[in-house]
N, C-alpha and C. Protein backbone atom coordinates (compact mmCIF):
# COMPACT_ATOMS: atom_id res chain seq x y z
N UNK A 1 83.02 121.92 126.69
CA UNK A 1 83.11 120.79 125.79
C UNK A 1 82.59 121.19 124.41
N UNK A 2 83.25 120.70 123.28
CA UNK A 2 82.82 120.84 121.96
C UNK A 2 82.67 120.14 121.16
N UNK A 3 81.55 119.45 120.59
CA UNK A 3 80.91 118.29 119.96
C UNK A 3 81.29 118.74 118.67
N UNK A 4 81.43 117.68 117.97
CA UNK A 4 80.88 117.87 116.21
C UNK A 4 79.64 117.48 116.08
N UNK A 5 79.24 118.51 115.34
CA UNK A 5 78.09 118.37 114.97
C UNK A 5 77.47 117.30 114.12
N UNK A 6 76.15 116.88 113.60
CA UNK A 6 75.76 115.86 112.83
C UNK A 6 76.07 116.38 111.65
N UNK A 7 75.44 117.55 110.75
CA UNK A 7 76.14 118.30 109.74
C UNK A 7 78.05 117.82 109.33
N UNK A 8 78.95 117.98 110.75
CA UNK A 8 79.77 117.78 110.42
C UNK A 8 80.52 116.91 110.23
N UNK A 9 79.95 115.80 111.00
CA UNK A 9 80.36 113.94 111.09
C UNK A 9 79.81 113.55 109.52
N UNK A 10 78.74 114.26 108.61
CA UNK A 10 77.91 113.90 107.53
C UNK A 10 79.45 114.29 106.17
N UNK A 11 79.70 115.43 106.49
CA UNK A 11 80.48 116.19 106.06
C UNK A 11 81.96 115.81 105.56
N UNK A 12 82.48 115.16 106.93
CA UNK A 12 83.58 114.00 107.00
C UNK A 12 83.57 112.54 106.50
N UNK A 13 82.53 112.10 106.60
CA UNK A 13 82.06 110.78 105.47
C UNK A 13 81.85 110.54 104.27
N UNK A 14 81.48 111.89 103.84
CA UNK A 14 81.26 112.36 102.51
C UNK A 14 82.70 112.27 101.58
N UNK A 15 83.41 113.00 102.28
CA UNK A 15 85.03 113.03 102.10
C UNK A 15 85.68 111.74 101.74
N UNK A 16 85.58 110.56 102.44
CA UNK A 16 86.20 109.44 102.29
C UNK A 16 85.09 108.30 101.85
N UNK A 17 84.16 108.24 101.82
CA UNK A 17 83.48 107.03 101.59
C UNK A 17 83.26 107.07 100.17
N UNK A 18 82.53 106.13 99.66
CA UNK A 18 82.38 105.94 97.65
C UNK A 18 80.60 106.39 97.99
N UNK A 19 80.27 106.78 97.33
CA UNK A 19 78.85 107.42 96.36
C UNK A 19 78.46 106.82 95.42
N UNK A 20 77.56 106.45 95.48
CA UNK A 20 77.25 106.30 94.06
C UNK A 20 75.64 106.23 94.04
N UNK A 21 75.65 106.79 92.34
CA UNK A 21 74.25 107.08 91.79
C UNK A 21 72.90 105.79 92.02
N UNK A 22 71.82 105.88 92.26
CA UNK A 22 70.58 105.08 92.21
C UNK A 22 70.98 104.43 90.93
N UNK A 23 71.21 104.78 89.71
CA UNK A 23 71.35 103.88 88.47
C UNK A 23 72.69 103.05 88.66
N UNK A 24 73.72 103.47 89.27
CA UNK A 24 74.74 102.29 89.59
C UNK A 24 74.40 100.92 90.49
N UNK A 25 73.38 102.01 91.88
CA UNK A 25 73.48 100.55 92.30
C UNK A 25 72.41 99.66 91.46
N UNK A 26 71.81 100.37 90.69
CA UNK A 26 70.47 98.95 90.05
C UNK A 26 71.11 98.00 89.01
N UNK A 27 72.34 98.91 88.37
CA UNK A 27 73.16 98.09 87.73
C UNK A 27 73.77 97.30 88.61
N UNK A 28 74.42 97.61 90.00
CA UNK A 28 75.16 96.27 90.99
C UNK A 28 74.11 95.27 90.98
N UNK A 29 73.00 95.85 91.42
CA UNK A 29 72.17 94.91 92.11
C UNK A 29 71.64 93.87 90.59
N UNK A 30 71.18 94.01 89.71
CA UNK A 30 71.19 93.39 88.56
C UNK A 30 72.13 92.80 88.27
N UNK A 31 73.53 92.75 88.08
CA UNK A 31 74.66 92.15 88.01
C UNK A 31 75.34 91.24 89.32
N UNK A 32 74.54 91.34 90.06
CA UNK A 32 74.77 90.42 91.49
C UNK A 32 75.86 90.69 92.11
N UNK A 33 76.10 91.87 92.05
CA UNK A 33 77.53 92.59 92.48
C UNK A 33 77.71 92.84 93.87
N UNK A 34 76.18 92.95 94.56
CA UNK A 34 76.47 93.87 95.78
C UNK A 34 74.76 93.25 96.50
N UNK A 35 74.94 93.61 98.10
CA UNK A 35 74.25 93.46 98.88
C UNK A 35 73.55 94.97 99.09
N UNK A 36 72.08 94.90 98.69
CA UNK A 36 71.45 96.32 98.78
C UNK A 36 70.94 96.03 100.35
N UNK A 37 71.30 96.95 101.23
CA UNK A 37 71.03 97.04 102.53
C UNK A 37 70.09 98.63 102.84
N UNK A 38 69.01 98.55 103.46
CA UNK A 38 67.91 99.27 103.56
C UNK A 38 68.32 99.52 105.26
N UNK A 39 68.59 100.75 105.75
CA UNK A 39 68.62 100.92 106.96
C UNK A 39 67.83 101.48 107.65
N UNK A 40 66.95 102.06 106.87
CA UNK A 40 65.53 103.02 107.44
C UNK A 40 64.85 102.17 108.39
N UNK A 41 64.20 102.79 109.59
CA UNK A 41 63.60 102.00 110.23
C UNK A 41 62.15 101.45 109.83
N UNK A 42 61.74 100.49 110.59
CA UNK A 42 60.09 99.64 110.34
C UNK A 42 59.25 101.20 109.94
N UNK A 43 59.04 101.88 110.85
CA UNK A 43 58.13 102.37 110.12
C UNK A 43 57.86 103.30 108.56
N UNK A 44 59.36 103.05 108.35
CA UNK A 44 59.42 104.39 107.06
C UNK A 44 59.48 102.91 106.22
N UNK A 45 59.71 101.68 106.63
CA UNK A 45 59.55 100.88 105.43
C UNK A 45 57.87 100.08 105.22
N UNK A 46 57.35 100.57 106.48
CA UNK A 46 55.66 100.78 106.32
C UNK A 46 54.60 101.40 105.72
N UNK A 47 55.23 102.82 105.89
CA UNK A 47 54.99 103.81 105.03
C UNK A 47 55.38 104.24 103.87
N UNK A 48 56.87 103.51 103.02
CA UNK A 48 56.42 103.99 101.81
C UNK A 48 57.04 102.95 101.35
N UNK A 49 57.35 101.85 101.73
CA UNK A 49 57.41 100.36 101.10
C UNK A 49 59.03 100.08 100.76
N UNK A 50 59.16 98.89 100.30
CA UNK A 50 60.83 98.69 100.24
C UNK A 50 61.08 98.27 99.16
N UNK A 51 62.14 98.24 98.72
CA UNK A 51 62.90 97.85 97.71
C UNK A 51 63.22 96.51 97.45
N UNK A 52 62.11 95.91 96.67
CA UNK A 52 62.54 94.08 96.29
C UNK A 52 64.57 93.87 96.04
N UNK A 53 64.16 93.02 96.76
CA UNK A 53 65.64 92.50 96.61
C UNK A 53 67.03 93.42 97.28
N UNK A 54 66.27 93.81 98.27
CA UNK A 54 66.89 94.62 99.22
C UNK A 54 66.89 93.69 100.88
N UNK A 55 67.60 94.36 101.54
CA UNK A 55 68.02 93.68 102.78
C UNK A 55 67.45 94.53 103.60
N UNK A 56 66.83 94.36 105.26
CA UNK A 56 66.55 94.93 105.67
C UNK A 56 66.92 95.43 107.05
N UNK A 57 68.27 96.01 107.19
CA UNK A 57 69.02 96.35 108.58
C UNK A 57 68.91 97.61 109.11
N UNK A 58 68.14 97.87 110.53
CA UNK A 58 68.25 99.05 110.77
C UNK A 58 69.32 99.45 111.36
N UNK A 59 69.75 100.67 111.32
CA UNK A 59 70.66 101.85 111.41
C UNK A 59 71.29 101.43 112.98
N UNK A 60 70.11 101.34 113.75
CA UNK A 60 70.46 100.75 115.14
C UNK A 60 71.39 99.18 115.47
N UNK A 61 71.42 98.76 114.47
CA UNK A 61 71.64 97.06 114.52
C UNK A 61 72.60 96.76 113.55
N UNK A 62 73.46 97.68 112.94
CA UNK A 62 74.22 97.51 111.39
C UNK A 62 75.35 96.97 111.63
N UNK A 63 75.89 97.59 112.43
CA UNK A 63 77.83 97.34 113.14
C UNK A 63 77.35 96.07 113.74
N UNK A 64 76.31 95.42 114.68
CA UNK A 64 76.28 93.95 115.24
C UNK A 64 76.13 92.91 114.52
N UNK A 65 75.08 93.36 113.31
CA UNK A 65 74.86 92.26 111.84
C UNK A 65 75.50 92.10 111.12
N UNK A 66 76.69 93.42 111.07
CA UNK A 66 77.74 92.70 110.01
C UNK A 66 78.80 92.06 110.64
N UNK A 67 78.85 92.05 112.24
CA UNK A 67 79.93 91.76 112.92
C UNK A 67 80.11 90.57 112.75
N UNK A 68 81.19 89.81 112.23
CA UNK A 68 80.83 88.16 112.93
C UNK A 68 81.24 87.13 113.85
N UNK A 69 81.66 88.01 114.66
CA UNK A 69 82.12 88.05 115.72
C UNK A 69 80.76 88.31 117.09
N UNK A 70 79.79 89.07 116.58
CA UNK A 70 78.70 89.22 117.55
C UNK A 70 77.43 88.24 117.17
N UNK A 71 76.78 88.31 119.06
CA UNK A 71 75.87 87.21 118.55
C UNK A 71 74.68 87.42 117.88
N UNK A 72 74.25 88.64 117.67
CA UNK A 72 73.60 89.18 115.95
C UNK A 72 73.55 88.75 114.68
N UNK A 73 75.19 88.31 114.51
CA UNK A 73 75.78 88.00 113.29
C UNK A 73 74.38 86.64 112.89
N UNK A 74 74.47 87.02 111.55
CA UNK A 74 73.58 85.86 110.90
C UNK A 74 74.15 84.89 109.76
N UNK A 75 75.13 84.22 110.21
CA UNK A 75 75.80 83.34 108.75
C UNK A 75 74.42 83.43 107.79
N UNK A 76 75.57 83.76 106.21
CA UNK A 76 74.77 83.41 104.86
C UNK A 76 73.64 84.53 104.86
N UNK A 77 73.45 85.13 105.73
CA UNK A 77 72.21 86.14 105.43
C UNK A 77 72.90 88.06 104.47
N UNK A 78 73.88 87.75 104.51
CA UNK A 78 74.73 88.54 102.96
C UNK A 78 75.68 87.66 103.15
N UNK A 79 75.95 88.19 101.17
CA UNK A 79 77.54 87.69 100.71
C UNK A 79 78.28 88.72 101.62
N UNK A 80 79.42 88.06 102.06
CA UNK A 80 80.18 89.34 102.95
C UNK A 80 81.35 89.31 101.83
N UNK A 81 81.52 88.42 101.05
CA UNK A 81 82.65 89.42 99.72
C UNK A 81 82.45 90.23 98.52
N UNK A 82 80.45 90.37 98.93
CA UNK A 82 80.10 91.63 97.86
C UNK A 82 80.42 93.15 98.56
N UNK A 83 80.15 93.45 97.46
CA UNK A 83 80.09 95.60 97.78
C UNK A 83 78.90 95.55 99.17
N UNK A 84 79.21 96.27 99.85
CA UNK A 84 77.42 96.50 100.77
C UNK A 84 77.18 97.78 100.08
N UNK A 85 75.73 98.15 99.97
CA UNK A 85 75.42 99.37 98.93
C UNK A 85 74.61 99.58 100.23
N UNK A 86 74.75 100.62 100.82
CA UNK A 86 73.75 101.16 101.95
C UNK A 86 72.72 102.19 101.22
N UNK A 87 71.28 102.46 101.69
CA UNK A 87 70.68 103.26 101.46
C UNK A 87 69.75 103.22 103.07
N UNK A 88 69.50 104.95 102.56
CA UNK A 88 67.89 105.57 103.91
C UNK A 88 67.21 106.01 102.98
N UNK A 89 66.49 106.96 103.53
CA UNK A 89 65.87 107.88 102.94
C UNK A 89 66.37 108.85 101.88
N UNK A 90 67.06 109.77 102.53
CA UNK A 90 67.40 110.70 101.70
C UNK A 90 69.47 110.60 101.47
N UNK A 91 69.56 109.96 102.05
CA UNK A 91 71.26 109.26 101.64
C UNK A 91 72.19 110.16 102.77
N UNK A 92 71.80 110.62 103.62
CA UNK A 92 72.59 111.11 105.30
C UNK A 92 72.94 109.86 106.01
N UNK A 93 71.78 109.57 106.87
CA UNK A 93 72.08 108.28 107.64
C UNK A 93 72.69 106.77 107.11
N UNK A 94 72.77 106.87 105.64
CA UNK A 94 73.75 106.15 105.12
C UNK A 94 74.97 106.37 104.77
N UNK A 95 75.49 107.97 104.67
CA UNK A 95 76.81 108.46 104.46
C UNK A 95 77.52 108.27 105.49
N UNK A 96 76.92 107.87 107.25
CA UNK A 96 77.29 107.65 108.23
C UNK A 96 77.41 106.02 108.11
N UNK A 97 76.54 105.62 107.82
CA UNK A 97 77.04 103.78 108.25
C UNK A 97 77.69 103.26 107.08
N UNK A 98 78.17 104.03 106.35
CA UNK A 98 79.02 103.30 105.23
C UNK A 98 80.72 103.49 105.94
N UNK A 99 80.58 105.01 106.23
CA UNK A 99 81.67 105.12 106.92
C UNK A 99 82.21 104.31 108.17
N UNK A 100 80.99 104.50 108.93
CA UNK A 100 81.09 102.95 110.53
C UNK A 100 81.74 101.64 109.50
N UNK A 101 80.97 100.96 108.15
CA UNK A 101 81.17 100.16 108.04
C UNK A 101 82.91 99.91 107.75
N UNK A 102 83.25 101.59 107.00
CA UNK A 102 84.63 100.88 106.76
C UNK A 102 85.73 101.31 107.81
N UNK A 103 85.01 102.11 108.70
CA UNK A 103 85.58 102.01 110.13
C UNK A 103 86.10 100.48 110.53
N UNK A 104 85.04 99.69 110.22
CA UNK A 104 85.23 98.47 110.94
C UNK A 104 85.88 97.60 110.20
N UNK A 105 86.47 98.08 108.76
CA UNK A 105 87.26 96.74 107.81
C UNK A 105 86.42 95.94 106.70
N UNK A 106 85.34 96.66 106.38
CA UNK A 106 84.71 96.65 104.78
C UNK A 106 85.45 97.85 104.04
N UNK A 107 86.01 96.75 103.06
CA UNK A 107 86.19 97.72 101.76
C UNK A 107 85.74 97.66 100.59
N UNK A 108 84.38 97.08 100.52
CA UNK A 108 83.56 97.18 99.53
C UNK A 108 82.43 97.62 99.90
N UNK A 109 82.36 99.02 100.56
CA UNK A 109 80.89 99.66 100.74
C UNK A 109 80.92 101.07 100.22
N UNK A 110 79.34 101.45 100.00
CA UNK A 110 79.10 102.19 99.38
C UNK A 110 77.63 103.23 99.68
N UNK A 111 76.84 104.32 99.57
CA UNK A 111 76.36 104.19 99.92
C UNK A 111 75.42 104.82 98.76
N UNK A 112 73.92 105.23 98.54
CA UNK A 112 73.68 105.44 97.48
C UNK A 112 73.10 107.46 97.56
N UNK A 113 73.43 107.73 96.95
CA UNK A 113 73.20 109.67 96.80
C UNK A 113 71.86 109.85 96.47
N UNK A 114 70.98 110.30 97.82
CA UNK A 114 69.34 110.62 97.70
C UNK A 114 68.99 109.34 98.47
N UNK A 115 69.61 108.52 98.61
CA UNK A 115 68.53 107.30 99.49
C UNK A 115 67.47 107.11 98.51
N UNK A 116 66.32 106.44 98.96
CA UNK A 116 65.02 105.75 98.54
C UNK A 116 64.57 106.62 97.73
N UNK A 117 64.30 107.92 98.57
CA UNK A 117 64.03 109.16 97.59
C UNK A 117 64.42 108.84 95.80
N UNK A 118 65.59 108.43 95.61
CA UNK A 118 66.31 108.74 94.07
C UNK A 118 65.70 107.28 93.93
N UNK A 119 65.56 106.86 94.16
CA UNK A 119 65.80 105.14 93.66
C UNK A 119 64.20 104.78 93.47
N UNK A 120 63.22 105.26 93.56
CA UNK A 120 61.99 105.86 93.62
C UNK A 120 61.43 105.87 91.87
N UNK A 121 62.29 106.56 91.36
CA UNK A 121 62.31 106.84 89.96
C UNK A 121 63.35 106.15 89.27
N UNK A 122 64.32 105.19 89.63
CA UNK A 122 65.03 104.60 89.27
C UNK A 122 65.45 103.35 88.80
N UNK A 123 63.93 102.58 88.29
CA UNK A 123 63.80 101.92 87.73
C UNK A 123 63.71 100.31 89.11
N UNK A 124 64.11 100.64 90.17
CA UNK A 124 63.91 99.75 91.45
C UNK A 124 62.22 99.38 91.73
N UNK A 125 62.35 98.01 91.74
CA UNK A 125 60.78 97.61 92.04
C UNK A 125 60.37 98.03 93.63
N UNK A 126 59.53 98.61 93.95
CA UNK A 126 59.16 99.20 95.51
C UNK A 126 57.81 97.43 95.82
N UNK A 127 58.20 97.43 96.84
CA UNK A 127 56.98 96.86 97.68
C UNK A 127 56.20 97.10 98.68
């Protein structure tokens, strides 16, 4: 049997999904353009705090919360006709759920290049 690797599923998402810079999304998010979604889990948002005006979905729970069709789904808890702007840490585990997301029939997602890391220095209020 021969798996793809994580490297290479990262690799393939990269290819088709949209990117974009820490200063774009602060411009979405300032312009009320887009739903900033934080997928890092509890404890990395313990340890180095979160992003005001950010959403907080982990990585494990993303495909059921945006579903609305599942019983996860949370009416009104995002605009579902904004952009979703995904971020992690370092912008991997979001190059993957942007792609899941438009796997599933979002075509306004995005995810952000560097994760939290970039957005750190990017003029984003941390809490």
């Amino acid at each position: 049997m021969r798996i793809k690797s994580s490297k290479t599923l990262v690799e393939e998402a990269l290819k088709i999904i949209k990117t974009i810079s820490a200063k774009e999304a602060l411009d979405k998010l300032e312009n009320n353009q887009c739903n900033l979604i934080d997928i890092r889990d509890i404890g990395e948002l313990e340890n180095t705090g979160r992003i005001e005006s950010s959403t907080h979905i982990p990585r494990g729970m993303l495909e059921f919360l945006l579903d609305p069709e599942s019983i996860y789904f949370k009416e009104g808890k995002l605009d579902m006709n904004k952009e979703m702007v995904l971020f992690c840490a370092g912008g991997i585990r979001s190059a993957l759920s942007a792609k899941s997301l438009q796997d599933m029939g979002f075509d306004k997602v995005s995810h952000i290049d560097g994760g939290f890391s970039s957005m750190m220095n990017s003029g984003f209020k941390i809490i």
